[in-house]
PDB file of N, CA and C in Angstrom:
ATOM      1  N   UNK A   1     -46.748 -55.168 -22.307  1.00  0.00           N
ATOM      2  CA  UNK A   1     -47.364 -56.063 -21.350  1.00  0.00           C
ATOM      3  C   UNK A   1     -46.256 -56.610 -20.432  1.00  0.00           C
ATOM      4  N   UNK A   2     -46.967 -56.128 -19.150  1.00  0.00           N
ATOM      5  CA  UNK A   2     -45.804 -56.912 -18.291  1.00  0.00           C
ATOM      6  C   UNK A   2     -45.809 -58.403 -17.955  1.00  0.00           C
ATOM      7  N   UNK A   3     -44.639 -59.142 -17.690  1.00  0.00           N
ATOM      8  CA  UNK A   3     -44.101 -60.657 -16.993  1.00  0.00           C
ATOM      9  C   UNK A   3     -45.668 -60.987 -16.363  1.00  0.00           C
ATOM     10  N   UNK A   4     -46.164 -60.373 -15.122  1.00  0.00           N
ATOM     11  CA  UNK A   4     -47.298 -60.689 -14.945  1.00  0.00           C
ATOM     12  C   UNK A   4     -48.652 -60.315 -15.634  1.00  0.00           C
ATOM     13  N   UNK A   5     -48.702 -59.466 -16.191  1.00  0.00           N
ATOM     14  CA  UNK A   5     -49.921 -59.329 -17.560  1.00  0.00           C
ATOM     15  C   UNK A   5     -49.977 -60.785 -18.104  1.00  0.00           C
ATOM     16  N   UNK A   6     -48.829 -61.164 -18.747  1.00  0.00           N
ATOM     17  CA  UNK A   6     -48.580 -61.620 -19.769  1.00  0.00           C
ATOM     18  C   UNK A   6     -49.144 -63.578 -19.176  1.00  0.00           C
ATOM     19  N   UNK A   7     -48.677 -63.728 -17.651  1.00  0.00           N
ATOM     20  CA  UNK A   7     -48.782 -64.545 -17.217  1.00  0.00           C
ATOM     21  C   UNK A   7     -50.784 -64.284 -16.738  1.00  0.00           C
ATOM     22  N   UNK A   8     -50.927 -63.466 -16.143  1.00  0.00           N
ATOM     23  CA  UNK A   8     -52.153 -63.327 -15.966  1.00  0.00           C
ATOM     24  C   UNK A   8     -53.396 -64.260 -17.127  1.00  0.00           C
ATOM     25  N   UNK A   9     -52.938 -62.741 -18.535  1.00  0.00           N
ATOM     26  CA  UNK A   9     -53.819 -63.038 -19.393  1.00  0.00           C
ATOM     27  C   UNK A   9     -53.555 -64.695 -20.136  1.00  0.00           C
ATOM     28  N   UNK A  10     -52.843 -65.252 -19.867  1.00  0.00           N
ATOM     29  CA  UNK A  10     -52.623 -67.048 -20.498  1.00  0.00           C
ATOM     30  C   UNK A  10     -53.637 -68.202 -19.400  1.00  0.00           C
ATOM     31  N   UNK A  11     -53.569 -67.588 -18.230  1.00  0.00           N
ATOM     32  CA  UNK A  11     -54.590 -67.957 -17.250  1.00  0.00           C
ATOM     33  C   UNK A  11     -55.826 -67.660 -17.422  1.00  0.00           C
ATOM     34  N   UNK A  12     -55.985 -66.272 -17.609  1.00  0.00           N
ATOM     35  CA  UNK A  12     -57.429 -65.675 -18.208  1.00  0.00           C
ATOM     36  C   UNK A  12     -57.732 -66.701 -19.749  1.00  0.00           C
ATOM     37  N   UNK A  13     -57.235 -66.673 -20.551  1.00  0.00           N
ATOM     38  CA  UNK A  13     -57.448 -67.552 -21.853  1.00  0.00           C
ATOM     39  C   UNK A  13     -57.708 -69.018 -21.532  1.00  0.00           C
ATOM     40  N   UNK A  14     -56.856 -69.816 -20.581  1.00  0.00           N
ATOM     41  CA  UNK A  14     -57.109 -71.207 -20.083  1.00  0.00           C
ATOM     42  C   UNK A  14     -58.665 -71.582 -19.751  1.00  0.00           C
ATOM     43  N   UNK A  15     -58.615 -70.306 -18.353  1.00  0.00           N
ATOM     44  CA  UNK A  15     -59.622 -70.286 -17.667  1.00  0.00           C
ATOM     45  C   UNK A  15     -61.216 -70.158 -18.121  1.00  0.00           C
ATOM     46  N   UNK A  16     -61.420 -69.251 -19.342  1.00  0.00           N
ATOM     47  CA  UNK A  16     -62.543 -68.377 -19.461  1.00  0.00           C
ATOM     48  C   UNK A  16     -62.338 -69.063 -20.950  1.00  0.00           C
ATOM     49  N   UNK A  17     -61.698 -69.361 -21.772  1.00  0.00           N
ATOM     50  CA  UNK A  17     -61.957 -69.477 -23.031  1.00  0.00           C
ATOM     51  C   UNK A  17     -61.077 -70.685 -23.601  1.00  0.00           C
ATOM     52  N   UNK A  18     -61.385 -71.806 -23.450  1.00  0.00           N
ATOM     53  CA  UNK A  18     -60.339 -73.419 -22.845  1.00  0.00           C
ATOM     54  C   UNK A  18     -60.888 -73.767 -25.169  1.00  0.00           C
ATOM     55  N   UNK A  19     -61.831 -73.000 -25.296  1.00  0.00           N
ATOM     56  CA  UNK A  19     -62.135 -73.773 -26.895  1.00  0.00           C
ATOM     57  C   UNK A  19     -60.970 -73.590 -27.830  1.00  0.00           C
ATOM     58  N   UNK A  20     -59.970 -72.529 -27.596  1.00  0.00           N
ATOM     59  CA  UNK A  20     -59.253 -71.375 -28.184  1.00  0.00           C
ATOM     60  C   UNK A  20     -58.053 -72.543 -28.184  1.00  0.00           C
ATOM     61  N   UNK A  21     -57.785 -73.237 -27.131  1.00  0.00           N
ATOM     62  CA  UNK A  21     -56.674 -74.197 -27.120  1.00  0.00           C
ATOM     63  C   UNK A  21     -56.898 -75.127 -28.408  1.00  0.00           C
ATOM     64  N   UNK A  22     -58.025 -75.568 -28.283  1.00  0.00           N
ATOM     65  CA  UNK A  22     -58.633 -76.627 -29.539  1.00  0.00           C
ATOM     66  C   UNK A  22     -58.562 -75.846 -30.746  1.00  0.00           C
ATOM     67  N   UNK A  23     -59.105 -75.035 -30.555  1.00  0.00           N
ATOM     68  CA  UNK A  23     -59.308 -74.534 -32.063  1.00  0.00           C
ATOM     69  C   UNK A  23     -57.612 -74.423 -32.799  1.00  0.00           C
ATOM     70  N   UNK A  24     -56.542 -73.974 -31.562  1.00  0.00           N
ATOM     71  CA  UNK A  24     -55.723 -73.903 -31.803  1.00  0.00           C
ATOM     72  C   UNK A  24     -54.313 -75.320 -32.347  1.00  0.00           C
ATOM     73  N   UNK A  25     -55.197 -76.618 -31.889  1.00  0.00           N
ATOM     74  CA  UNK A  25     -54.743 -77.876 -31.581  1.00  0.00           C
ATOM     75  C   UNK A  25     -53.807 -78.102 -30.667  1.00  0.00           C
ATOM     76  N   UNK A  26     -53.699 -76.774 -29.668  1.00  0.00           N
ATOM     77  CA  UNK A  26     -52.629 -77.173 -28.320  1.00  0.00           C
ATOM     78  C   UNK A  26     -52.756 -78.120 -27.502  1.00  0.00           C
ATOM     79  N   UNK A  27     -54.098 -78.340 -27.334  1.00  0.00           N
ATOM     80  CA  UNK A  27     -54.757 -79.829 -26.477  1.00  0.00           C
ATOM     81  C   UNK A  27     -53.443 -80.338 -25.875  1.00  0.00           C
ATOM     82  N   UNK A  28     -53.173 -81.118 -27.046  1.00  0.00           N
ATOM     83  CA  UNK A  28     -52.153 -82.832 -26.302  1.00  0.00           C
ATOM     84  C   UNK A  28     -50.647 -81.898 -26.065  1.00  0.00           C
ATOM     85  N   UNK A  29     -50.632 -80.908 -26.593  1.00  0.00           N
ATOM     86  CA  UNK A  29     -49.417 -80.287 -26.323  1.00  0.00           C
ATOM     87  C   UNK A  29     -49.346 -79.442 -24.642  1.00  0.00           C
ATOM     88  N   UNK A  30     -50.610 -79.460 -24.113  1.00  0.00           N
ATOM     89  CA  UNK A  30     -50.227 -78.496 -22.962  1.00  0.00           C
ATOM     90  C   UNK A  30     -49.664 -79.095 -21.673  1.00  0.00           C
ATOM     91  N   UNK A  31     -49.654 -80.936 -21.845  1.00  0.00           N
ATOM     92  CA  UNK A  31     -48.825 -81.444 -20.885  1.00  0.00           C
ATOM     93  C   UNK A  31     -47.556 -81.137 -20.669  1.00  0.00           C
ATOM     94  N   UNK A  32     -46.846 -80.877 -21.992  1.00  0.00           N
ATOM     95  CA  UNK A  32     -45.257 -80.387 -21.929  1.00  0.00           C
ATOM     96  C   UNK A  32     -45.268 -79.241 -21.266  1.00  0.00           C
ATOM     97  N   UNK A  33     -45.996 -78.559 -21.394  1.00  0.00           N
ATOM     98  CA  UNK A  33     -46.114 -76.945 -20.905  1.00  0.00           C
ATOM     99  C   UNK A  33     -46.640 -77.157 -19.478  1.00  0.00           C
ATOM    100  N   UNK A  34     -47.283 -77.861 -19.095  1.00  0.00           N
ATOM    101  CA  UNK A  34     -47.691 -78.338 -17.403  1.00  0.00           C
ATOM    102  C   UNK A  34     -46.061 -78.668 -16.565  1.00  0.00           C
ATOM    103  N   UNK A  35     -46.036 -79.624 -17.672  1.00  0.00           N
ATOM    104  CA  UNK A  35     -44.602 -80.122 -17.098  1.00  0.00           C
ATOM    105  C   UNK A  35     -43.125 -79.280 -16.978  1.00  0.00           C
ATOM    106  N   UNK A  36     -42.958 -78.039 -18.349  1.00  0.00           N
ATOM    107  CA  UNK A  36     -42.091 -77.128 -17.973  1.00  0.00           C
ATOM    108  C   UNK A  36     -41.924 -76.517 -16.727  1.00  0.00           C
ATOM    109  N   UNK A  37     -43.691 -76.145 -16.218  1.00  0.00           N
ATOM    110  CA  UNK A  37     -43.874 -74.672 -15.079  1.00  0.00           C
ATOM    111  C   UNK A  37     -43.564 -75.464 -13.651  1.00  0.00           C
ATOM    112  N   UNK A  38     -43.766 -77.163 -13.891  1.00  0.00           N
ATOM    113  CA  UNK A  38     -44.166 -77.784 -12.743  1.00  0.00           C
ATOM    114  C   UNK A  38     -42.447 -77.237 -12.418  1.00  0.00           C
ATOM    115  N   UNK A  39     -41.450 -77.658 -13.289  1.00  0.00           N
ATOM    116  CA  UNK A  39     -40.060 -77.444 -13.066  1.00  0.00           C
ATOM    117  C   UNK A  39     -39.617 -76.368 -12.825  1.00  0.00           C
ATOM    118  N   UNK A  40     -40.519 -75.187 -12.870  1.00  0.00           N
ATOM    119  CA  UNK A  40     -39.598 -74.132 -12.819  1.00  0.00           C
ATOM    120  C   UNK A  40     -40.145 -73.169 -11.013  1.00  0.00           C
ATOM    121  N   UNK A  41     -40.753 -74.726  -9.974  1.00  0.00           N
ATOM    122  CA  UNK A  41     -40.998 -73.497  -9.115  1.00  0.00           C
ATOM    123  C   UNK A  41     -40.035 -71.885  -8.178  1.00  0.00           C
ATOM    124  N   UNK A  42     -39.030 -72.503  -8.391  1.00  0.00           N
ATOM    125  CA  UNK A  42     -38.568 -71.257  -7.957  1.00  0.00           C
ATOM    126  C   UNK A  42     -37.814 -70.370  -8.675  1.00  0.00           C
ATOM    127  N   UNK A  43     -38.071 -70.323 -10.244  1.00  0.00           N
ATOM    128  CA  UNK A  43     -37.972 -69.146 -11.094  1.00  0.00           C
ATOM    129  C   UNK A  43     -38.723 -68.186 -10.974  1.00  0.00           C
ATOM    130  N   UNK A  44     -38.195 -66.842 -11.069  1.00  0.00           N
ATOM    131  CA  UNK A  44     -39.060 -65.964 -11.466  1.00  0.00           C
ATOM    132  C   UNK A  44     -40.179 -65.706 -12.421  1.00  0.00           C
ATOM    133  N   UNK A  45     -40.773 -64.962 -12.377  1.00  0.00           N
ATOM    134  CA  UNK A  45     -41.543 -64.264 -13.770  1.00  0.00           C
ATOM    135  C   UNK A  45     -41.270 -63.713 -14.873  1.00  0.00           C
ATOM    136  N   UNK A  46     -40.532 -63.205 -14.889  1.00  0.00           N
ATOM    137  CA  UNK A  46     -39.618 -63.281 -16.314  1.00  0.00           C
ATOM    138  C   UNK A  46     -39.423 -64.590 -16.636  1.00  0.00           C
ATOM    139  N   UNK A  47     -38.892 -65.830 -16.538  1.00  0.00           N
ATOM    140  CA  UNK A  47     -38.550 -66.745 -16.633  1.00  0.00           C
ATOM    141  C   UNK A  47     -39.760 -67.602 -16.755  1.00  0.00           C
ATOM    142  N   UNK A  48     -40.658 -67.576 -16.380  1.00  0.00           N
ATOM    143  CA  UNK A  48     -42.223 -68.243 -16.366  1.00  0.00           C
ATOM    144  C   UNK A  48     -42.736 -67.911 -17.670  1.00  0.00           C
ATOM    145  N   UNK A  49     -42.727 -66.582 -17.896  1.00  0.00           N
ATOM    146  CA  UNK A  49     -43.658 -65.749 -18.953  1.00  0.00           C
ATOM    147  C   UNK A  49     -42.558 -66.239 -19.909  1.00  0.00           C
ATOM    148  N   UNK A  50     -41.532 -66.392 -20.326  1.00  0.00           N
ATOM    149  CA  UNK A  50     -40.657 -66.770 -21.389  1.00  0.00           C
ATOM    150  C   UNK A  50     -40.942 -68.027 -21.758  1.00  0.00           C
ATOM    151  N   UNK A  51     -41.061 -69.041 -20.756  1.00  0.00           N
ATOM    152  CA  UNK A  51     -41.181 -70.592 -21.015  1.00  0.00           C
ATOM    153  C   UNK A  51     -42.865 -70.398 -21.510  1.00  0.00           C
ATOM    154  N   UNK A  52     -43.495 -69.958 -20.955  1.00  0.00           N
ATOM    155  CA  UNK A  52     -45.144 -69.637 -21.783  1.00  0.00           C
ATOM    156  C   UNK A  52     -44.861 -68.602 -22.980  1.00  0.00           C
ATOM    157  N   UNK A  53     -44.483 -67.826 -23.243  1.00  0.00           N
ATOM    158  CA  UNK A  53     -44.096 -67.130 -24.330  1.00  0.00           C
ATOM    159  C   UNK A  53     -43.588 -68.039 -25.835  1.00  0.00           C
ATOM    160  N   UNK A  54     -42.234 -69.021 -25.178  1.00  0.00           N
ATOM    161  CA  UNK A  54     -42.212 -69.680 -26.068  1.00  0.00           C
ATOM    162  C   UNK A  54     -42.753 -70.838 -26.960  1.00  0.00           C
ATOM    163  N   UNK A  55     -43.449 -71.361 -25.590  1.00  0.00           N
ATOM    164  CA  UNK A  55     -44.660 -72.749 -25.885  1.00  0.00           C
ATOM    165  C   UNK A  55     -45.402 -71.833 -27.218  1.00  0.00           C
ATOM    166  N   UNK A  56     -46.247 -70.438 -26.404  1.00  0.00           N
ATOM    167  CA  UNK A  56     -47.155 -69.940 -27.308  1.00  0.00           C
ATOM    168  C   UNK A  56     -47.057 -69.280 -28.941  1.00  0.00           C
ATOM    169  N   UNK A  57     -45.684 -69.598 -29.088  1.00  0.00           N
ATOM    170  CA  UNK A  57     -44.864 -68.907 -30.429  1.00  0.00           C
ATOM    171  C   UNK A  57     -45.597 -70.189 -31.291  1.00  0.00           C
ATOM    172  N   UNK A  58     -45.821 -71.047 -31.360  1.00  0.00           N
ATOM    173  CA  UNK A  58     -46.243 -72.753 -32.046  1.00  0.00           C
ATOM    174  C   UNK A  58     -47.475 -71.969 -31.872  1.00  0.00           C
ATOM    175  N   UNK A  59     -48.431 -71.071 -30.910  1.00  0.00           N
ATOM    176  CA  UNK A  59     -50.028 -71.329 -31.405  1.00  0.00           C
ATOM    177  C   UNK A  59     -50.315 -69.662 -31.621  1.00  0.00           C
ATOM    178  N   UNK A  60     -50.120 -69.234 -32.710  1.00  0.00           N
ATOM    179  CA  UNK A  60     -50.547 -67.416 -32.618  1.00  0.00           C
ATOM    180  C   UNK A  60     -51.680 -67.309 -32.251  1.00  0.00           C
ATOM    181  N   UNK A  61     -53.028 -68.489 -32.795  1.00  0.00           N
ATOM    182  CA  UNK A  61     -54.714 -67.474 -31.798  1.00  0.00           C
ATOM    183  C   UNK A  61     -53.817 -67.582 -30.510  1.00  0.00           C
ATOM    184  N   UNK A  62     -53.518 -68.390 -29.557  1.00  0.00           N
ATOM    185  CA  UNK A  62     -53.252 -68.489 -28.372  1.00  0.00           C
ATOM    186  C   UNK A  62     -52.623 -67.194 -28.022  1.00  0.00           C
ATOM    187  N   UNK A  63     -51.324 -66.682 -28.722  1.00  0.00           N
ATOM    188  CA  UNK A  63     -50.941 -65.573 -28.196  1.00  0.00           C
ATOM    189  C   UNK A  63     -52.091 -64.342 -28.663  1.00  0.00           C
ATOM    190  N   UNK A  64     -52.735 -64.607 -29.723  1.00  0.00           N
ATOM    191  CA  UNK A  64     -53.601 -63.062 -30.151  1.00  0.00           C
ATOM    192  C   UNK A  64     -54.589 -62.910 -29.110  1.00  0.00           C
ATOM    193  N   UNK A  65     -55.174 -64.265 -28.435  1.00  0.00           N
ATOM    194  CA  UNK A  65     -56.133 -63.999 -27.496  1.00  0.00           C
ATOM    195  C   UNK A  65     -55.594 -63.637 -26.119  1.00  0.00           C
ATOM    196  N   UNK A  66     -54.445 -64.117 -25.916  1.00  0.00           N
ATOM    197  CA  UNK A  66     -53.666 -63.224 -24.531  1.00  0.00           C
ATOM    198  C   UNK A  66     -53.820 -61.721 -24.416  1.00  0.00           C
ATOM    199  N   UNK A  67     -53.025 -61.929 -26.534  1.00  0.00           N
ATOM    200  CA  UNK A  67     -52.797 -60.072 -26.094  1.00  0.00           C
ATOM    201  C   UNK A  67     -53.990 -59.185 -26.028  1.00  0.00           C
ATOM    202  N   UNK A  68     -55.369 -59.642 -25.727  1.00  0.00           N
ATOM    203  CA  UNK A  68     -56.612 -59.297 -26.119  1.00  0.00           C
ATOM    204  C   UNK A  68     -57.038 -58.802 -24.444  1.00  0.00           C
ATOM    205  N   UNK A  69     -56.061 -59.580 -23.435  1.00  0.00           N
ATOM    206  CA  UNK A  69     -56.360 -59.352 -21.969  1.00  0.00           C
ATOM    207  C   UNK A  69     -55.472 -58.530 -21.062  1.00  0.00           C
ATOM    208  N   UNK A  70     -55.998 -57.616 -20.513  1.00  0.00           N
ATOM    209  CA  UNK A  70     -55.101 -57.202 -19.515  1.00  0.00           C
ATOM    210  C   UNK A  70     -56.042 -57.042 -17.829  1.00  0.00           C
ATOM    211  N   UNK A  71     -54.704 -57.747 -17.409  1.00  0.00           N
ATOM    212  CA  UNK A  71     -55.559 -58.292 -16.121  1.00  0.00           C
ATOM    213  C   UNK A  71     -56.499 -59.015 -16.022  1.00  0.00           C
ATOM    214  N   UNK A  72     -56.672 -59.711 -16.885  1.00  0.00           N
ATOM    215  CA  UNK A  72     -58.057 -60.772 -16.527  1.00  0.00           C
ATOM    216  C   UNK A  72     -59.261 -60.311 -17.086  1.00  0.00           C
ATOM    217  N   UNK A  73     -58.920 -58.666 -18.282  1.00  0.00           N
ATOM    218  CA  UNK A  73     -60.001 -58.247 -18.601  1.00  0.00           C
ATOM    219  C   UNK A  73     -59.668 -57.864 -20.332  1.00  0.00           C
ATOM    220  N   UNK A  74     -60.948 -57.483 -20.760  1.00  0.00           N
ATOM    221  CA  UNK A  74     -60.755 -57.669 -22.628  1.00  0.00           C
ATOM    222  C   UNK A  74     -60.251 -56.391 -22.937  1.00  0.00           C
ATOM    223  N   UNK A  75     -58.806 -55.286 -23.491  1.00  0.00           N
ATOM    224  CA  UNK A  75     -58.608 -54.731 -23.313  1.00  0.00           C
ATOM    225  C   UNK A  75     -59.812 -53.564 -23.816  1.00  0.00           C
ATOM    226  N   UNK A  76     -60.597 -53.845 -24.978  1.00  0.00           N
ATOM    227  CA  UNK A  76     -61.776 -53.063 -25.293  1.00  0.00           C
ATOM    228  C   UNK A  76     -63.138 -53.151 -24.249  1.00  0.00           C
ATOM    229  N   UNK A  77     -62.983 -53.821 -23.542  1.00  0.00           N
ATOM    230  CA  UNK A  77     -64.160 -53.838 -22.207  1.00  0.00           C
ATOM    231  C   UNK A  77     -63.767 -53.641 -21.260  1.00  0.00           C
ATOM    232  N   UNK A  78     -64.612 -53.115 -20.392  1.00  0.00           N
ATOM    233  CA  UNK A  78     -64.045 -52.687 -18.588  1.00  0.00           C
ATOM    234  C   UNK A  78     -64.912 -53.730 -18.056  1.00  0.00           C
ATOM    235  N   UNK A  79     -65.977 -54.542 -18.463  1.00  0.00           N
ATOM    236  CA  UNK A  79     -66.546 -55.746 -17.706  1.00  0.00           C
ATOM    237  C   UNK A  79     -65.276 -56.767 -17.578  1.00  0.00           C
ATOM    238  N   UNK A  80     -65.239 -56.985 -16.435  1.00  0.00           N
ATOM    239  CA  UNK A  80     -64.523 -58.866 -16.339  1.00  0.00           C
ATOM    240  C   UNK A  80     -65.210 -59.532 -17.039  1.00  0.00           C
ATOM    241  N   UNK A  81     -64.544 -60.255 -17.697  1.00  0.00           N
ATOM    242  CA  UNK A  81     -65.411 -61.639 -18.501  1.00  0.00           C
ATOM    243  C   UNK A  81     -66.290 -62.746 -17.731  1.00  0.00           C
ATOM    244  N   UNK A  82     -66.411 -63.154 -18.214  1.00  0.00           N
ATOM    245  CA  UNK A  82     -67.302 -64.113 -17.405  1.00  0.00           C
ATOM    246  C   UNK A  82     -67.438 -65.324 -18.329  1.00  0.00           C
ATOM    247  N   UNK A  83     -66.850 -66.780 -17.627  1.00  0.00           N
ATOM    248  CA  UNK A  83     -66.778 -67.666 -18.023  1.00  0.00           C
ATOM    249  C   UNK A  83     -67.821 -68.222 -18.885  1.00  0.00           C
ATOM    250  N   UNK A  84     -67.640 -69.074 -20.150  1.00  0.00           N
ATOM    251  CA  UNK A  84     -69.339 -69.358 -20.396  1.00  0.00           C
ATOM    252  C   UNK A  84     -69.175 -70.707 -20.539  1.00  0.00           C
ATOM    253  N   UNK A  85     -70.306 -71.474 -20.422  1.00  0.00           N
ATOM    254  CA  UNK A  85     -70.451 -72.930 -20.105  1.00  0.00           C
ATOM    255  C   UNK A  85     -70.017 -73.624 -21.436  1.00  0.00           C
ATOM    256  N   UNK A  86     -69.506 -74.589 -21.077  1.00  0.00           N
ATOM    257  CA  UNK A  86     -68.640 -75.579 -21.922  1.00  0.00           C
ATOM    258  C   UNK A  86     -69.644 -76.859 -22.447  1.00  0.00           C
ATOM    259  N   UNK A  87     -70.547 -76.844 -21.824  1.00  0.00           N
ATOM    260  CA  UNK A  87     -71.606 -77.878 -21.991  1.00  0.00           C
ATOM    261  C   UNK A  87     -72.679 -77.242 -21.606  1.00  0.00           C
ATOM    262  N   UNK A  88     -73.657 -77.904 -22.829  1.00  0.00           N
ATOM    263  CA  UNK A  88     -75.234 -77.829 -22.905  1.00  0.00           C
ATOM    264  C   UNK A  88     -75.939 -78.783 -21.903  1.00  0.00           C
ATOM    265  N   UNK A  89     -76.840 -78.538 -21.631  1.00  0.00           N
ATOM    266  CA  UNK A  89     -77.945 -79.192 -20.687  1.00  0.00           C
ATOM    267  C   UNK A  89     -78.159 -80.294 -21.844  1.00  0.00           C
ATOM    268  N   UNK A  90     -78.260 -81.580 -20.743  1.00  0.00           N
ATOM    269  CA  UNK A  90     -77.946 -83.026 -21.520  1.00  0.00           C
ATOM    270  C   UNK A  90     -77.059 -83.544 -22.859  1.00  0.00           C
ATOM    271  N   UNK A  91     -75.817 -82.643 -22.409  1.00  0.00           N
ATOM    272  CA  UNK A  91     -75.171 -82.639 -23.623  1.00  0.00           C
ATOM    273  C   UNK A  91     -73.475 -83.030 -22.855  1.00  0.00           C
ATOM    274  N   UNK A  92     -72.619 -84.110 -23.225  1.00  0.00           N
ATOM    275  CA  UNK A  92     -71.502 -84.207 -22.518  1.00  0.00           C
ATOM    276  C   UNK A  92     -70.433 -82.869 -22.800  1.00  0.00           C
ATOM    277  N   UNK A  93     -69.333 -82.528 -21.923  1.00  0.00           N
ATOM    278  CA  UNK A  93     -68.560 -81.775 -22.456  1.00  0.00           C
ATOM    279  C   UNK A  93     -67.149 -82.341 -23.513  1.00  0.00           C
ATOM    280  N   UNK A  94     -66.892 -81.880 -24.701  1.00  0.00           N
ATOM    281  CA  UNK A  94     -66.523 -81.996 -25.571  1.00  0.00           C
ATOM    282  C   UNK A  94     -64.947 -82.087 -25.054  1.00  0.00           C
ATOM    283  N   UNK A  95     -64.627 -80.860 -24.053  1.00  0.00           N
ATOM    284  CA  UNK A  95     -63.334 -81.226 -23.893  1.00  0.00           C
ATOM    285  C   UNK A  95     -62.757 -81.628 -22.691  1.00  0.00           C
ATOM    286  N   UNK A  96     -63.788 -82.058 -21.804  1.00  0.00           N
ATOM    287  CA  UNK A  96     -63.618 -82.858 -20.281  1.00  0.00           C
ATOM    288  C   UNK A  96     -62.313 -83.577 -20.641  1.00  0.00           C
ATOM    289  N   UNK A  97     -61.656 -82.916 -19.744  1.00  0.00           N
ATOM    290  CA  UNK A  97     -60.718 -84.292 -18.884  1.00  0.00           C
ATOM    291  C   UNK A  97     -59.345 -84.362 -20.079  1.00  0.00           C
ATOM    292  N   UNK A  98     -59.356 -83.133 -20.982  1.00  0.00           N
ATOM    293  CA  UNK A  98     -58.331 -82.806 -22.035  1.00  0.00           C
ATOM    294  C   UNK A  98     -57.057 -82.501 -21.586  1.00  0.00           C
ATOM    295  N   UNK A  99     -57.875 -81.318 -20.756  1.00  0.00           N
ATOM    296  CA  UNK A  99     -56.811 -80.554 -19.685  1.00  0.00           C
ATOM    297  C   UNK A  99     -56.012 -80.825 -18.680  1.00  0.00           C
ATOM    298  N   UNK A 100     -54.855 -80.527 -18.693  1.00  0.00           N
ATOM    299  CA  UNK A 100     -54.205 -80.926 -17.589  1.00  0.00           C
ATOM    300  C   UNK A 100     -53.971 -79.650 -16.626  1.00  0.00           C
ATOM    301  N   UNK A 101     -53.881 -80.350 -15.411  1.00  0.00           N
ATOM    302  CA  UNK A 101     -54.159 -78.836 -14.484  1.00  0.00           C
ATOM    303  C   UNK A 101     -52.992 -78.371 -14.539  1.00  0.00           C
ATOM    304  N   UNK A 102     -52.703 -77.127 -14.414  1.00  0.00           N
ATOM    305  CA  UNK A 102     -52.002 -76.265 -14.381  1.00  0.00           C
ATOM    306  C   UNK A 102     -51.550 -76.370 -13.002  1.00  0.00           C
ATOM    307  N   UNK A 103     -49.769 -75.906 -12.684  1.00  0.00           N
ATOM    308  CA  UNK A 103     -49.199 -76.337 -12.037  1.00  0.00           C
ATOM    309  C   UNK A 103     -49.302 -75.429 -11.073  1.00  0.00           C
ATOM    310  N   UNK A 104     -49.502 -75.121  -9.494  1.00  0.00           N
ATOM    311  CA  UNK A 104     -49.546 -74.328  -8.473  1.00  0.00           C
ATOM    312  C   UNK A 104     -49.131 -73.434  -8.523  1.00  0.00           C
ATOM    313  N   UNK A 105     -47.479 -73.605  -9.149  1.00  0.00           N
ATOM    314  CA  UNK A 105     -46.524 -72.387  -8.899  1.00  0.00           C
ATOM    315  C   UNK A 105     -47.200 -71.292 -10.003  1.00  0.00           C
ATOM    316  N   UNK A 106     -47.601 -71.984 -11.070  1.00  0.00           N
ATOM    317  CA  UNK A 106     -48.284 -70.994 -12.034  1.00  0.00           C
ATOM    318  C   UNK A 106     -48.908 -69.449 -11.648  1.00  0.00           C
ATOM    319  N   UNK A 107     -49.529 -69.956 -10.330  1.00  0.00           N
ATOM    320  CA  UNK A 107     -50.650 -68.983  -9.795  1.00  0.00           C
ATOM    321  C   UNK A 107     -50.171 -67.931  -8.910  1.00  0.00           C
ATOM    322  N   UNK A 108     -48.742 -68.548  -7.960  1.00  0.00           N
ATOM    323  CA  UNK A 108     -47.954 -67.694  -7.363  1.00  0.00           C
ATOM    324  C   UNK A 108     -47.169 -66.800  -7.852  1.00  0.00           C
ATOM    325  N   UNK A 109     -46.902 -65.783  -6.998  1.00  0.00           N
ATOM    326  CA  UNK A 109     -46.029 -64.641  -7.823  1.00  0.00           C
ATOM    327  C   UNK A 109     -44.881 -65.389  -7.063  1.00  0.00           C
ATOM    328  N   UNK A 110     -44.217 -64.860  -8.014  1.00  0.00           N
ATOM    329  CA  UNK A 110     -42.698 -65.224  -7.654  1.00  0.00           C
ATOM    330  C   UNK A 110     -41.937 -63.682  -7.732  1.00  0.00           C
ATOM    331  N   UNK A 111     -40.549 -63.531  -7.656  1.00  0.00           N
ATOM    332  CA  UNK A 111     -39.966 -62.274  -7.201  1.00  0.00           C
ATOM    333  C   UNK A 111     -39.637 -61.983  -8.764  1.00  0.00           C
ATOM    334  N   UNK A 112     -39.662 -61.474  -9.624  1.00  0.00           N
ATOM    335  CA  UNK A 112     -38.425 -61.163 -10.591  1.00  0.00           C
ATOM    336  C   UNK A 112     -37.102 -61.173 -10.041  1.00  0.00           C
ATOM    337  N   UNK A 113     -36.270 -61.500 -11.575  1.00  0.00           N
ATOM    338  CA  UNK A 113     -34.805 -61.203 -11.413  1.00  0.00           C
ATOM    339  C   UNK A 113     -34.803 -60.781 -12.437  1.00  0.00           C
TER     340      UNK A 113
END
């Protein structure tokens, strides 16, 4: 898996499957990890995927469900996933407002070195 796979599919897991953090108890821990990427905007990808690599060494589902994605997709399915709702009709969401957003540079490619 490449620097950007690797960065991809941790976005894909955030994005599409946010229970996996909990189940995992990363919750209160992903501010440190907000706060690493916020610091690292003009590192590369190698260097991105390492600082997420190492956060994710503390949560293995977290890394087993990465390695489950390539490109944003389940490596045993050719459908894109598709997000599923976090809350029931008249029902609050359980993990509103847990999350901390993920930092801009996250989303940009940056150059390798």
């Amino acid at each position: 898996m490449t620097n950007e796979q690797f960065i991809s599919g941790f976005l894909a897991v955030f994005e599409t499957k946010p229970e996996v953090f909990e189940q995992a108890g990363a919750v209160d821990d992903l501010a440190n990890l907000s706060n690493t990427i916020s610091q690292m905007a003009d590192k590369s990808n190698n260097e991105v995927a390492d600082a997420i690599g190492d956060w994710c060494a503390n949560y293995p589902k977290i890394t087993d469900e990465i390695n489950k994605f390539d490109n944003g997709k389940l490596k045993t399915d050719n459908k894109k996933l598709k997000p599923e709702a976090t809350k029931k009709e008249g029902q609050e969401p359980k993990l509103a407002n847990r999350y901390p957003e993920l930092p801009e540079n996250l989303r940009k490619p940056r150059p390798n070195s």
